[in-house]
PDB file of N, CA and C in Angstrom:
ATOM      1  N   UNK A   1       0.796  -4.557 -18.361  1.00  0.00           N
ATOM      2  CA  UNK A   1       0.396  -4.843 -16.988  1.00  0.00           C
ATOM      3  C   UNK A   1       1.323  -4.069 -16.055  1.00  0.00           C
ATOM      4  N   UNK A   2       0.671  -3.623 -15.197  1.00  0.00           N
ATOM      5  CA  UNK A   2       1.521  -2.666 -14.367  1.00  0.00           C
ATOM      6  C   UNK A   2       1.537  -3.196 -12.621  1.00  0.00           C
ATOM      7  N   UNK A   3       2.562  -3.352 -12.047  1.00  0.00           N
ATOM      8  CA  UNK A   3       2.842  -4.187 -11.386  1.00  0.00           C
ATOM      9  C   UNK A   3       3.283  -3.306  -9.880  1.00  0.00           C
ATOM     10  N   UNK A   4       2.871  -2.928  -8.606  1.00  0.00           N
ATOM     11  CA  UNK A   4       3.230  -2.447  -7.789  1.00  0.00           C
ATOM     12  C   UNK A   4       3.234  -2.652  -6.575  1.00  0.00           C
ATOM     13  N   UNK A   5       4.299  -2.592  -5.531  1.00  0.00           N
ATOM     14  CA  UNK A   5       3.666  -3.078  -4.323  1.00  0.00           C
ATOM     15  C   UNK A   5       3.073  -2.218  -3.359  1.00  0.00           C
ATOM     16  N   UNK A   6       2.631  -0.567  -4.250  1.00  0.00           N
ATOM     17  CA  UNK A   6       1.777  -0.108  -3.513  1.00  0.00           C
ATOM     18  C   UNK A   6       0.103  -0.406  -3.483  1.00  0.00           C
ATOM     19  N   UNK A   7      -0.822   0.404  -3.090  1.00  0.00           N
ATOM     20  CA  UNK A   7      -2.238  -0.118  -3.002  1.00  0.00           C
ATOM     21  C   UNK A   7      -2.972   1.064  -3.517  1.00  0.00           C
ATOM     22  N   UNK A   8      -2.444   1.666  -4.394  1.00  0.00           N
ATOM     23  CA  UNK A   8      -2.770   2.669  -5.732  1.00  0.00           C
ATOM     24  C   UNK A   8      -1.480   2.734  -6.824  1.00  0.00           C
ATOM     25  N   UNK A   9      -1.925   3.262  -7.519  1.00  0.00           N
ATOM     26  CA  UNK A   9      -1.238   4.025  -8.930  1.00  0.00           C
ATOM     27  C   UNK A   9      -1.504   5.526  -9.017  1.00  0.00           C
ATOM     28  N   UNK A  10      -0.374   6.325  -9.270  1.00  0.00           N
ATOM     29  CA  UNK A  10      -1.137   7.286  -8.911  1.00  0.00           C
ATOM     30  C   UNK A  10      -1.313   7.644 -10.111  1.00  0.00           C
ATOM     31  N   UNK A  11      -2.522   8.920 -10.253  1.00  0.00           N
ATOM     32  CA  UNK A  11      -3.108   9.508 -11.440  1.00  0.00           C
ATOM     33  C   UNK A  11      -4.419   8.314 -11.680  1.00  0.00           C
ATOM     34  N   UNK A  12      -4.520   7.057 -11.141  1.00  0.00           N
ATOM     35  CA  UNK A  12      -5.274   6.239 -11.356  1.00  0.00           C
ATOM     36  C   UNK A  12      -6.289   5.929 -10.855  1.00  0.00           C
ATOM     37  N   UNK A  13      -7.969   5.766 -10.945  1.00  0.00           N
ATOM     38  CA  UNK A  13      -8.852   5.211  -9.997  1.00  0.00           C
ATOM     39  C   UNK A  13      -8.894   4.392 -10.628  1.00  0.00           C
ATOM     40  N   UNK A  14      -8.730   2.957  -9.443  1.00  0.00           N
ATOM     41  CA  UNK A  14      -9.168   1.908  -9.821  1.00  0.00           C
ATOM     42  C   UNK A  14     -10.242   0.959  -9.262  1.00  0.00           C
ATOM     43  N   UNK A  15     -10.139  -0.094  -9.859  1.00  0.00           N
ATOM     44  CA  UNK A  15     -11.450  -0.733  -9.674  1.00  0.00           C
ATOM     45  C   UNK A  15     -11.157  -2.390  -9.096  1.00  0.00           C
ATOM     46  N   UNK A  16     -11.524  -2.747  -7.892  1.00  0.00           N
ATOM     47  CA  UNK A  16     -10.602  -3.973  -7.528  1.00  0.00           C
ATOM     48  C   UNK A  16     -11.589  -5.298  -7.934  1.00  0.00           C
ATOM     49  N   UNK A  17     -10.449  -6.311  -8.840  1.00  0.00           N
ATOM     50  CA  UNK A  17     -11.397  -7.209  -9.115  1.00  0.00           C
ATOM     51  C   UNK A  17     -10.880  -8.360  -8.153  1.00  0.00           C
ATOM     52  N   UNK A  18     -10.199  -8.413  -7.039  1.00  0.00           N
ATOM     53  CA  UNK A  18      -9.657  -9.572  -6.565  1.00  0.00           C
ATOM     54  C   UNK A  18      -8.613  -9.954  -6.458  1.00  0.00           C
ATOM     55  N   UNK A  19      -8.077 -11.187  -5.697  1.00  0.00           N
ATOM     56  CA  UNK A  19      -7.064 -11.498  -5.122  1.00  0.00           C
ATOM     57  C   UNK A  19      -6.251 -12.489  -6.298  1.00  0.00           C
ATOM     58  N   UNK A  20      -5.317 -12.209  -6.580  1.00  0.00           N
ATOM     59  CA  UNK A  20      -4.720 -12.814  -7.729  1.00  0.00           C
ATOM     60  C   UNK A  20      -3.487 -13.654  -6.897  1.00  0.00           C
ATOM     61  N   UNK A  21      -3.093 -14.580  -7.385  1.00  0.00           N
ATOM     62  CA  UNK A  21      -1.732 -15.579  -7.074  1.00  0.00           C
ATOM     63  C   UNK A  21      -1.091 -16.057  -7.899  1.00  0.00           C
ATOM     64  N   UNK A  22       0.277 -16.398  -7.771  1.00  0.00           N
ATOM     65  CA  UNK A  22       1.606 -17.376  -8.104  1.00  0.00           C
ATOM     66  C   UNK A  22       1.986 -17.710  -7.512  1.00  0.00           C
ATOM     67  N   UNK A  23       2.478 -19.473  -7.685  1.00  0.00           N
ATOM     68  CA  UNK A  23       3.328 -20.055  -6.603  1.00  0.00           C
ATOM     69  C   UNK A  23       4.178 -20.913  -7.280  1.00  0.00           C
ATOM     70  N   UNK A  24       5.263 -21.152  -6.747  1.00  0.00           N
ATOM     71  CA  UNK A  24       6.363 -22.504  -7.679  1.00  0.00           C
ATOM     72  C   UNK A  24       6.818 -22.660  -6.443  1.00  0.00           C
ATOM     73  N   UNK A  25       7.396 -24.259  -6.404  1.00  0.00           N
ATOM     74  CA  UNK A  25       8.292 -24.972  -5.784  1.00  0.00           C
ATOM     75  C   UNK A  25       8.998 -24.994  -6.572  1.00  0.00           C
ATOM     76  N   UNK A  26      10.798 -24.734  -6.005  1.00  0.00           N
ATOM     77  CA  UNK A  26      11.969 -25.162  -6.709  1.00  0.00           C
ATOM     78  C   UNK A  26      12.928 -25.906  -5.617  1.00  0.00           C
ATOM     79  N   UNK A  27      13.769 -26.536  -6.892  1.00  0.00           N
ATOM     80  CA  UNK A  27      14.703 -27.051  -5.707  1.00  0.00           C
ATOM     81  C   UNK A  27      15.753 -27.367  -6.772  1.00  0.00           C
ATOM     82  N   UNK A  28      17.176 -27.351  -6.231  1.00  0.00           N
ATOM     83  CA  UNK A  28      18.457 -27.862  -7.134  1.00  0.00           C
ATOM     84  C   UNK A  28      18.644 -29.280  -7.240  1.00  0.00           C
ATOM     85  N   UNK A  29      19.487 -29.411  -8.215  1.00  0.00           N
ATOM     86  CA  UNK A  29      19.597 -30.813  -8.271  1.00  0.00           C
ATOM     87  C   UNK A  29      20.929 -31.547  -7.093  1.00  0.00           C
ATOM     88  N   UNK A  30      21.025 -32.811  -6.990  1.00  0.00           N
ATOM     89  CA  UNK A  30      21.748 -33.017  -5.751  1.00  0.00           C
ATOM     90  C   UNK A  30      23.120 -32.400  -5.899  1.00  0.00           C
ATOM     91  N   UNK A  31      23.861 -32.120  -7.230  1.00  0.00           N
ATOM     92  CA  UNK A  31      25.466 -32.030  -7.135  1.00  0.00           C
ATOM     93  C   UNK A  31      25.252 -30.494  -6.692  1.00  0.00           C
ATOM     94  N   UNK A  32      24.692 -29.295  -7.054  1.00  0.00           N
ATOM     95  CA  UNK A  32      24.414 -28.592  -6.858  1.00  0.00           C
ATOM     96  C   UNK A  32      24.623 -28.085  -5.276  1.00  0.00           C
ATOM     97  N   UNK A  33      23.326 -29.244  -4.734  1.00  0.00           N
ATOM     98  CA  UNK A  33      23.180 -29.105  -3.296  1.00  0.00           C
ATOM     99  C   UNK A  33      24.357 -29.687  -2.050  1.00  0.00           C
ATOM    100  N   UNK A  34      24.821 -30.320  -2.660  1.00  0.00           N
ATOM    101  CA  UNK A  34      26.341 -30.571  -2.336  1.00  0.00           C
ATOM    102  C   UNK A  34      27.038 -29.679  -2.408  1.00  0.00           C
ATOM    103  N   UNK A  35      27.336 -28.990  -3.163  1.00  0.00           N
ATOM    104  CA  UNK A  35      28.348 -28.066  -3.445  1.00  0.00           C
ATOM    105  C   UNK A  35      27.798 -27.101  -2.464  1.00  0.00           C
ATOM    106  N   UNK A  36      26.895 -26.290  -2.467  1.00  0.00           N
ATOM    107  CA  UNK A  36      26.049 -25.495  -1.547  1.00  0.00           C
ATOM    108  C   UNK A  36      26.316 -25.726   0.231  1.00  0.00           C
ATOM    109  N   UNK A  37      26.246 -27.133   0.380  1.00  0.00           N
ATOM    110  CA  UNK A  37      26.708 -27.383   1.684  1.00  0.00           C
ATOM    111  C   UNK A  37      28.008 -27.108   1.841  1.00  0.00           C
ATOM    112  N   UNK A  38      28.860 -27.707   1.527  1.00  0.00           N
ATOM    113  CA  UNK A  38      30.062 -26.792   1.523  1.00  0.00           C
ATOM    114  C   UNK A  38      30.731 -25.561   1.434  1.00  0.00           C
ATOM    115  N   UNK A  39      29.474 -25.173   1.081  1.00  0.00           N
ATOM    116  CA  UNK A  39      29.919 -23.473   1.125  1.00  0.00           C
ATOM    117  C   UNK A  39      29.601 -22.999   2.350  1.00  0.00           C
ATOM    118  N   UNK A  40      28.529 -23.649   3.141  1.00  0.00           N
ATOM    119  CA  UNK A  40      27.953 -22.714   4.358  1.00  0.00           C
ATOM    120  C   UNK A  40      29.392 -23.298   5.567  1.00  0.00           C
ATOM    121  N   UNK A  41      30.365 -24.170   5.149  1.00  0.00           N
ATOM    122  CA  UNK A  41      31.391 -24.706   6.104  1.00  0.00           C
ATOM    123  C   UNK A  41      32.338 -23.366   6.181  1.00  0.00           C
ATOM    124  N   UNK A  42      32.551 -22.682   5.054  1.00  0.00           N
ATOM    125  CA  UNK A  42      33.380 -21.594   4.702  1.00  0.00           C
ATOM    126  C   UNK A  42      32.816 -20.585   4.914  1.00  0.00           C
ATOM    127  N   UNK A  43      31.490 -19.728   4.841  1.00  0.00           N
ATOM    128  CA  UNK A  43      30.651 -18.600   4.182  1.00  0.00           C
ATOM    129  C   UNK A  43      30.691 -18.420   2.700  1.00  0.00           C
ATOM    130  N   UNK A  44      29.556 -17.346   3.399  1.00  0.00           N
ATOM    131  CA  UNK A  44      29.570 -16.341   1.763  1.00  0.00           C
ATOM    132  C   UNK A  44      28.285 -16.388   1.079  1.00  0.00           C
ATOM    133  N   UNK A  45      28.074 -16.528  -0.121  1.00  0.00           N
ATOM    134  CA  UNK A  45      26.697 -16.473  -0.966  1.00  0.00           C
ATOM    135  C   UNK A  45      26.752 -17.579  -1.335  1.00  0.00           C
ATOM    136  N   UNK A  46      25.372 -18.463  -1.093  1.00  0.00           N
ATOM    137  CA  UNK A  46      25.003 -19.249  -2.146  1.00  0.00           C
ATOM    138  C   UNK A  46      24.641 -19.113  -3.315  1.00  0.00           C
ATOM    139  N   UNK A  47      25.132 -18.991  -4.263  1.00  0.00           N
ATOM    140  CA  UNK A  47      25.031 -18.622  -5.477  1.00  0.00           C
ATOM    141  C   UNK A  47      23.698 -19.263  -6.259  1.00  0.00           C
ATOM    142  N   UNK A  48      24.108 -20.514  -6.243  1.00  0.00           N
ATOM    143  CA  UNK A  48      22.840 -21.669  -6.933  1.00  0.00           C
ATOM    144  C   UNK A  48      21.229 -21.654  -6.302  1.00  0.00           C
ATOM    145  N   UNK A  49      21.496 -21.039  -4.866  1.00  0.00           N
ATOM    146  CA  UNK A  49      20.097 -21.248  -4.206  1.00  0.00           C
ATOM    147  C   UNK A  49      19.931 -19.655  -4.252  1.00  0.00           C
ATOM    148  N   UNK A  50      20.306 -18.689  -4.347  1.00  0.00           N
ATOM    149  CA  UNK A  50      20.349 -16.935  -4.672  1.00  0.00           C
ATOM    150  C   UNK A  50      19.628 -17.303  -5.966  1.00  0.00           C
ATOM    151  N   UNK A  51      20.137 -17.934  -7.009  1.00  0.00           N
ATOM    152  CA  UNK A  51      19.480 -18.212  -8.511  1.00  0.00           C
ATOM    153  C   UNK A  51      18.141 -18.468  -8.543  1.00  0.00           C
ATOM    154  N   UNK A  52      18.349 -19.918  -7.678  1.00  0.00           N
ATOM    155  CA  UNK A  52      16.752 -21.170  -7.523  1.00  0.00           C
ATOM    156  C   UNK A  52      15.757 -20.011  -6.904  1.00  0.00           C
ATOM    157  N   UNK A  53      16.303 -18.727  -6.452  1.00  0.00           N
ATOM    158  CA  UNK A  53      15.184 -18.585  -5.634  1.00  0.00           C
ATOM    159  C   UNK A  53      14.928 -16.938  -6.659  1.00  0.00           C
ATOM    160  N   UNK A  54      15.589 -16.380  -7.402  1.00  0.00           N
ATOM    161  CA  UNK A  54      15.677 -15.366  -8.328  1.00  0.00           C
ATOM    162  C   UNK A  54      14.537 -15.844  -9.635  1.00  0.00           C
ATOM    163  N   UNK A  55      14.935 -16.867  -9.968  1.00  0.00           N
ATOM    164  CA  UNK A  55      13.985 -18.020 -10.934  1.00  0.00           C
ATOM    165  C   UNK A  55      12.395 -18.223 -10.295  1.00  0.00           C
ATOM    166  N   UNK A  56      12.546 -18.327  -9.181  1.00  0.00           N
ATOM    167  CA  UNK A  56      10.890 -18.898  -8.459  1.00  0.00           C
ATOM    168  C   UNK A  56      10.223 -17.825  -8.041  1.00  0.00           C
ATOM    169  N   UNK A  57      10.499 -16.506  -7.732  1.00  0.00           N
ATOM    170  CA  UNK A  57       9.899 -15.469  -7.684  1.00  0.00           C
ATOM    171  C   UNK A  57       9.593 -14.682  -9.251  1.00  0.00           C
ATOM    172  N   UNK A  58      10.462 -15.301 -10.168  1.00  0.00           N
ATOM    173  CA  UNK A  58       9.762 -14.726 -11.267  1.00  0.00           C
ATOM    174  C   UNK A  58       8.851 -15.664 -12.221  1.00  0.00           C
ATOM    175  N   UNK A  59       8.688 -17.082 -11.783  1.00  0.00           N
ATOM    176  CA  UNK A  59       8.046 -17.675 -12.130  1.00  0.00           C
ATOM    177  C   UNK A  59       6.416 -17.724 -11.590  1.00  0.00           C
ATOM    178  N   UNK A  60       6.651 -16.916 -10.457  1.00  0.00           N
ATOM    179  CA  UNK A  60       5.622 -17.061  -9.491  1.00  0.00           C
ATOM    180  C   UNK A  60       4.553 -15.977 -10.019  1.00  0.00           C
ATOM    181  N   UNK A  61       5.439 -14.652  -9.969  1.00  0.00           N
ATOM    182  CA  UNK A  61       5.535 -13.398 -10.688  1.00  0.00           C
ATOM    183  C   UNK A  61       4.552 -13.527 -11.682  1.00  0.00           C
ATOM    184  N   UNK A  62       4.985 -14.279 -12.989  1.00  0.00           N
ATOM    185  CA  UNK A  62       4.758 -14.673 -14.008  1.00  0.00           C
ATOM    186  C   UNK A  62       3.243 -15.276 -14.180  1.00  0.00           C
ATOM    187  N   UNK A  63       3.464 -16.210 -13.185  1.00  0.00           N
ATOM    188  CA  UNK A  63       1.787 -17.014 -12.652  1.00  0.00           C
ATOM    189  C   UNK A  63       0.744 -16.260 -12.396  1.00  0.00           C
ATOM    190  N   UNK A  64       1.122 -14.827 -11.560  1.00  0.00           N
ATOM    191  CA  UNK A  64       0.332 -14.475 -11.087  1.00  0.00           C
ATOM    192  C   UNK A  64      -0.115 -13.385 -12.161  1.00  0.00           C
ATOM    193  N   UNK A  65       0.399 -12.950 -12.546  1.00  0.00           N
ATOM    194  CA  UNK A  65       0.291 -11.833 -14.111  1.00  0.00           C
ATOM    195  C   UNK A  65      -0.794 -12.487 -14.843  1.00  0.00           C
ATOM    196  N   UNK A  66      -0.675 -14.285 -15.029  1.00  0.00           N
ATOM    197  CA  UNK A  66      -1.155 -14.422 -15.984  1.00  0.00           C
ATOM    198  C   UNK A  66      -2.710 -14.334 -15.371  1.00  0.00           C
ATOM    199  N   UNK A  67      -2.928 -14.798 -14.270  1.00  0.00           N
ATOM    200  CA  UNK A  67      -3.950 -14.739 -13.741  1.00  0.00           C
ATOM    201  C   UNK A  67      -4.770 -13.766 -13.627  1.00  0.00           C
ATOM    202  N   UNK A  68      -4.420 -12.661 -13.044  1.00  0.00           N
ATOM    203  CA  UNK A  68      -4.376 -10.937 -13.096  1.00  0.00           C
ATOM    204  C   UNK A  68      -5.420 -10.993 -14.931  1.00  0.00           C
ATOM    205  N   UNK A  69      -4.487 -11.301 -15.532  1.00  0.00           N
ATOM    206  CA  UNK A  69      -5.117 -11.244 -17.340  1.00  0.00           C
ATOM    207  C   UNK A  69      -5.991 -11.725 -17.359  1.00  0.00           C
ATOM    208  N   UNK A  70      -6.325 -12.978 -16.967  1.00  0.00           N
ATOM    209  CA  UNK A  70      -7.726 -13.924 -17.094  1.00  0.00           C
ATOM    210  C   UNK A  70      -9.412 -12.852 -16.472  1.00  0.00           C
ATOM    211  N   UNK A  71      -8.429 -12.275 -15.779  1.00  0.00           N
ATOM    212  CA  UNK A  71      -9.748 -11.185 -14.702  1.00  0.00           C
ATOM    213  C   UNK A  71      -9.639  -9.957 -15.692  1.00  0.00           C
ATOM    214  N   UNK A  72      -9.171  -9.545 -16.618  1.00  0.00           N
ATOM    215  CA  UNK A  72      -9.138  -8.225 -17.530  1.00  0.00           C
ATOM    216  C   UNK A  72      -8.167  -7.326 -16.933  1.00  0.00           C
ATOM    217  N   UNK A  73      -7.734  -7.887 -15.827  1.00  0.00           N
ATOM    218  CA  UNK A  73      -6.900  -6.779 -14.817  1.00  0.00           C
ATOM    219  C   UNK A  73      -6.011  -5.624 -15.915  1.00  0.00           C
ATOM    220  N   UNK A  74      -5.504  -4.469 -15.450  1.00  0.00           N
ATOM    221  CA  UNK A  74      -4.869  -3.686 -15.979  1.00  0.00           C
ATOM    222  C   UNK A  74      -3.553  -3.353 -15.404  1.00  0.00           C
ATOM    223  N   UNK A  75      -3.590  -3.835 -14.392  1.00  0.00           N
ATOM    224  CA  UNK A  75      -2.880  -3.746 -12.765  1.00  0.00           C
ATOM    225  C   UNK A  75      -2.999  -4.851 -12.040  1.00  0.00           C
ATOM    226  N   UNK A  76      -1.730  -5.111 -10.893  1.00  0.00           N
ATOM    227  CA  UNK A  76      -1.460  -5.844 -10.052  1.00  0.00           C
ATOM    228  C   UNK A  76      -0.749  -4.993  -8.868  1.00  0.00           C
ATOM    229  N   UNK A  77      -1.761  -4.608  -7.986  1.00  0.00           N
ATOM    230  CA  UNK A  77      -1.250  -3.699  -6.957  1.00  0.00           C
ATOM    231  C   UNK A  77      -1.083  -4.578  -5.774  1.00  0.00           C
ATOM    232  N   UNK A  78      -0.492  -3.422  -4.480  1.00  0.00           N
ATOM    233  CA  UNK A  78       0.060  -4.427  -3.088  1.00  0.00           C
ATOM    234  C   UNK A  78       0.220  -5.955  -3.286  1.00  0.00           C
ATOM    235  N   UNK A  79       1.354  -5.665  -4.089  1.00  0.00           N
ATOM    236  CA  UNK A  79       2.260  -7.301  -4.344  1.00  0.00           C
ATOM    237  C   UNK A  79       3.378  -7.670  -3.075  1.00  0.00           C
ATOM    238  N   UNK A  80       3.037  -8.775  -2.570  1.00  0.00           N
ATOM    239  CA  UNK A  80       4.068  -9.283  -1.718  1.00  0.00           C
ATOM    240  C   UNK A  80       4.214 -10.783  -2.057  1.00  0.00           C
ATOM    241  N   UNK A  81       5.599 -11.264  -1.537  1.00  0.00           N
ATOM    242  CA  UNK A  81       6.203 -12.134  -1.771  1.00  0.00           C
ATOM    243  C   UNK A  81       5.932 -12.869  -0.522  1.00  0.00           C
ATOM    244  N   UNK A  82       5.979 -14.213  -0.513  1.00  0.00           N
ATOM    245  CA  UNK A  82       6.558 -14.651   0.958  1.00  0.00           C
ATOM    246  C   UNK A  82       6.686 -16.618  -0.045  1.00  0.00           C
ATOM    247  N   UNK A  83       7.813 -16.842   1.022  1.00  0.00           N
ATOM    248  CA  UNK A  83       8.591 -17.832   0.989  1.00  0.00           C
ATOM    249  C   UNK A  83       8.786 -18.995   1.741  1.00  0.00           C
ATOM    250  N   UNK A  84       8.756 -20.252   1.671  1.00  0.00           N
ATOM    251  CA  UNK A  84       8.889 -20.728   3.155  1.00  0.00           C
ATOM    252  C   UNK A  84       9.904 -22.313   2.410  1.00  0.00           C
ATOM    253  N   UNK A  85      10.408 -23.287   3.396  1.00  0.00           N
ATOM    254  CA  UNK A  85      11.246 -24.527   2.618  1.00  0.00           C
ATOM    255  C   UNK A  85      10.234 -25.288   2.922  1.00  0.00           C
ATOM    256  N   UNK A  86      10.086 -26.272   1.849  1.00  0.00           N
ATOM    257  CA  UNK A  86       9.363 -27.457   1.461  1.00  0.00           C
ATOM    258  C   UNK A  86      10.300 -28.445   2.435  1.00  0.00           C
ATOM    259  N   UNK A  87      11.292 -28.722   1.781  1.00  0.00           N
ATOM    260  CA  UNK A  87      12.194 -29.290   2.686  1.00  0.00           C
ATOM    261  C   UNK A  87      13.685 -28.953   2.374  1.00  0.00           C
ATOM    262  N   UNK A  88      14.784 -29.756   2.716  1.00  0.00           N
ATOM    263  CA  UNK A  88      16.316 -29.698   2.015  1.00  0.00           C
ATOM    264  C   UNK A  88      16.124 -28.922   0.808  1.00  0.00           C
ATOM    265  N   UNK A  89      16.735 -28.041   0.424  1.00  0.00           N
ATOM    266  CA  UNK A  89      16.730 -27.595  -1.149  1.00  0.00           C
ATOM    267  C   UNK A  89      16.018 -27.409  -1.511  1.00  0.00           C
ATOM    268  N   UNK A  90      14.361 -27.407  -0.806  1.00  0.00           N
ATOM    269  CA  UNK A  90      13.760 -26.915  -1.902  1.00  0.00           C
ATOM    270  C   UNK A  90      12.725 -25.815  -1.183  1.00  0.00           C
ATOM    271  N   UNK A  91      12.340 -24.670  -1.947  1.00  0.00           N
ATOM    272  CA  UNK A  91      11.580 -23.304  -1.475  1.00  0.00           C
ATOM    273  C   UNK A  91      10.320 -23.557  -2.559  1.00  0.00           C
ATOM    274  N   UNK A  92       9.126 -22.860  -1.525  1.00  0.00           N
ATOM    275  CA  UNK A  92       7.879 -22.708  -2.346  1.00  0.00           C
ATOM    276  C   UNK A  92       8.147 -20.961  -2.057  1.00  0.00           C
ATOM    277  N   UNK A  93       8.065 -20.318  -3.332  1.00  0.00           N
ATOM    278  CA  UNK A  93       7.723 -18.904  -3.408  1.00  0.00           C
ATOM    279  C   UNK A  93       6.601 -18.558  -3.871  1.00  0.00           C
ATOM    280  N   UNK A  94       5.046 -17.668  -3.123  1.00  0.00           N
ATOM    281  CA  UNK A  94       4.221 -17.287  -3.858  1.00  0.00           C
ATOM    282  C   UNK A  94       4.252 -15.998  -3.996  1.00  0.00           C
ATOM    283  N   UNK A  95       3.644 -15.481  -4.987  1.00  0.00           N
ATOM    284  CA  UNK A  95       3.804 -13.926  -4.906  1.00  0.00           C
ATOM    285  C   UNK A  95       1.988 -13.608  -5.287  1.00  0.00           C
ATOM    286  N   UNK A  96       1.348 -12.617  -4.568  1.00  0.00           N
ATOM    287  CA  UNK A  96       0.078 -12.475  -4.427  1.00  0.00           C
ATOM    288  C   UNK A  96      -0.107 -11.026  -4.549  1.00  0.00           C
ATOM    289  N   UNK A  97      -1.232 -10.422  -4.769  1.00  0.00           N
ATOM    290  CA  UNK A  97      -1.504  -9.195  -4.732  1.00  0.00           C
ATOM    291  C   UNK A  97      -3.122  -8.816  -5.360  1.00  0.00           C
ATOM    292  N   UNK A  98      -3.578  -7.467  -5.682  1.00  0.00           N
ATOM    293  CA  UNK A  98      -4.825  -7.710  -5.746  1.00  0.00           C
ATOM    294  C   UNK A  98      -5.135  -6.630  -7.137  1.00  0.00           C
ATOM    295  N   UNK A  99      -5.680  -7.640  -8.127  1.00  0.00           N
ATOM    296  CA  UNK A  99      -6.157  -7.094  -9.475  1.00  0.00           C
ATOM    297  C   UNK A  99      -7.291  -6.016  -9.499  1.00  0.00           C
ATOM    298  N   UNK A 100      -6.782  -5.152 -10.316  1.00  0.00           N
ATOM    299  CA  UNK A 100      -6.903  -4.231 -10.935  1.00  0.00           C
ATOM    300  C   UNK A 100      -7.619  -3.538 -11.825  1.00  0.00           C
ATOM    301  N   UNK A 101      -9.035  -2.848 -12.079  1.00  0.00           N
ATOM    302  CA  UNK A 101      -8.604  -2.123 -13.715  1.00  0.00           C
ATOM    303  C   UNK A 101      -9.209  -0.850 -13.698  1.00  0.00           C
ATOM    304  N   UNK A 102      -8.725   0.053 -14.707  1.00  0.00           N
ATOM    305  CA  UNK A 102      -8.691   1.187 -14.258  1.00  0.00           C
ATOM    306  C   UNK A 102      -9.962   1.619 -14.695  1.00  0.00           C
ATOM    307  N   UNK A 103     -10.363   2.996 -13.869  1.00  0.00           N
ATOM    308  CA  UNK A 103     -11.563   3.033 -14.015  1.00  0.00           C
ATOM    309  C   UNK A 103     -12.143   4.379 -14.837  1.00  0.00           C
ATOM    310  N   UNK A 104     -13.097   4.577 -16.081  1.00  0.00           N
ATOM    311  CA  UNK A 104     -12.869   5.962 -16.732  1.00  0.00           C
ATOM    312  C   UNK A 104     -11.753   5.870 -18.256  1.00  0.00           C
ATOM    313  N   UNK A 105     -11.113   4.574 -18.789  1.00  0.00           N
ATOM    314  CA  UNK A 105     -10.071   4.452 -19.439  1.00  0.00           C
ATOM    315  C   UNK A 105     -10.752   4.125 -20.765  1.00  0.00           C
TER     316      UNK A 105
END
């Protein structure tokens, strides 16, 4: 599966079968999120929520691939991400884009 966030491949004609998706909610557990607050008193990186959110874009990723497969896709072109908080600690990441297959193959 070939994965891009442009809206071709090149060398490729393709053939669009549709709008494909992934989405996860994550969130840390409370000691975690404690610790996290205390960091924004000091600066710097949140490390644990940099992770939670490294994890949910590839889970999302993942979702959406599989979906992409269910359609025969060959491709997953103009992929974007977007993100928003559920609430405290926790992020919904979907990642979307539009399936693929090549055409002439």
């Amino acid at each position: 599966m070939i994965l891009v966030n442009t809206d071709y491949i090149s060398g490729k004609e393709l053939e669009m079968l549709g709008l494909v998706k992934g989405s996860t909610i994550q969130s840390k557990n409370i000691g975690k999120d404690i610790t996290q607050s205390f960091k924004t008193l000091v600066g710097g990186e949140l490390v644990a929520y940099n992770e939670m959110m490294n994890e949910a874009r590839a889970l999302a990723t993942k979702r959406m691939v599989a979906e992409a497969e269910q359609l025969g896709a060959d491709a997953v072109v103009n992929i974007r991400y977007s993100s928003s908080a559920v609430m405290q600690g926790a992020a919904e990441v979907i990642a979307y884009g539009t399936a693929v297959k090549f055409v002439n193959e």
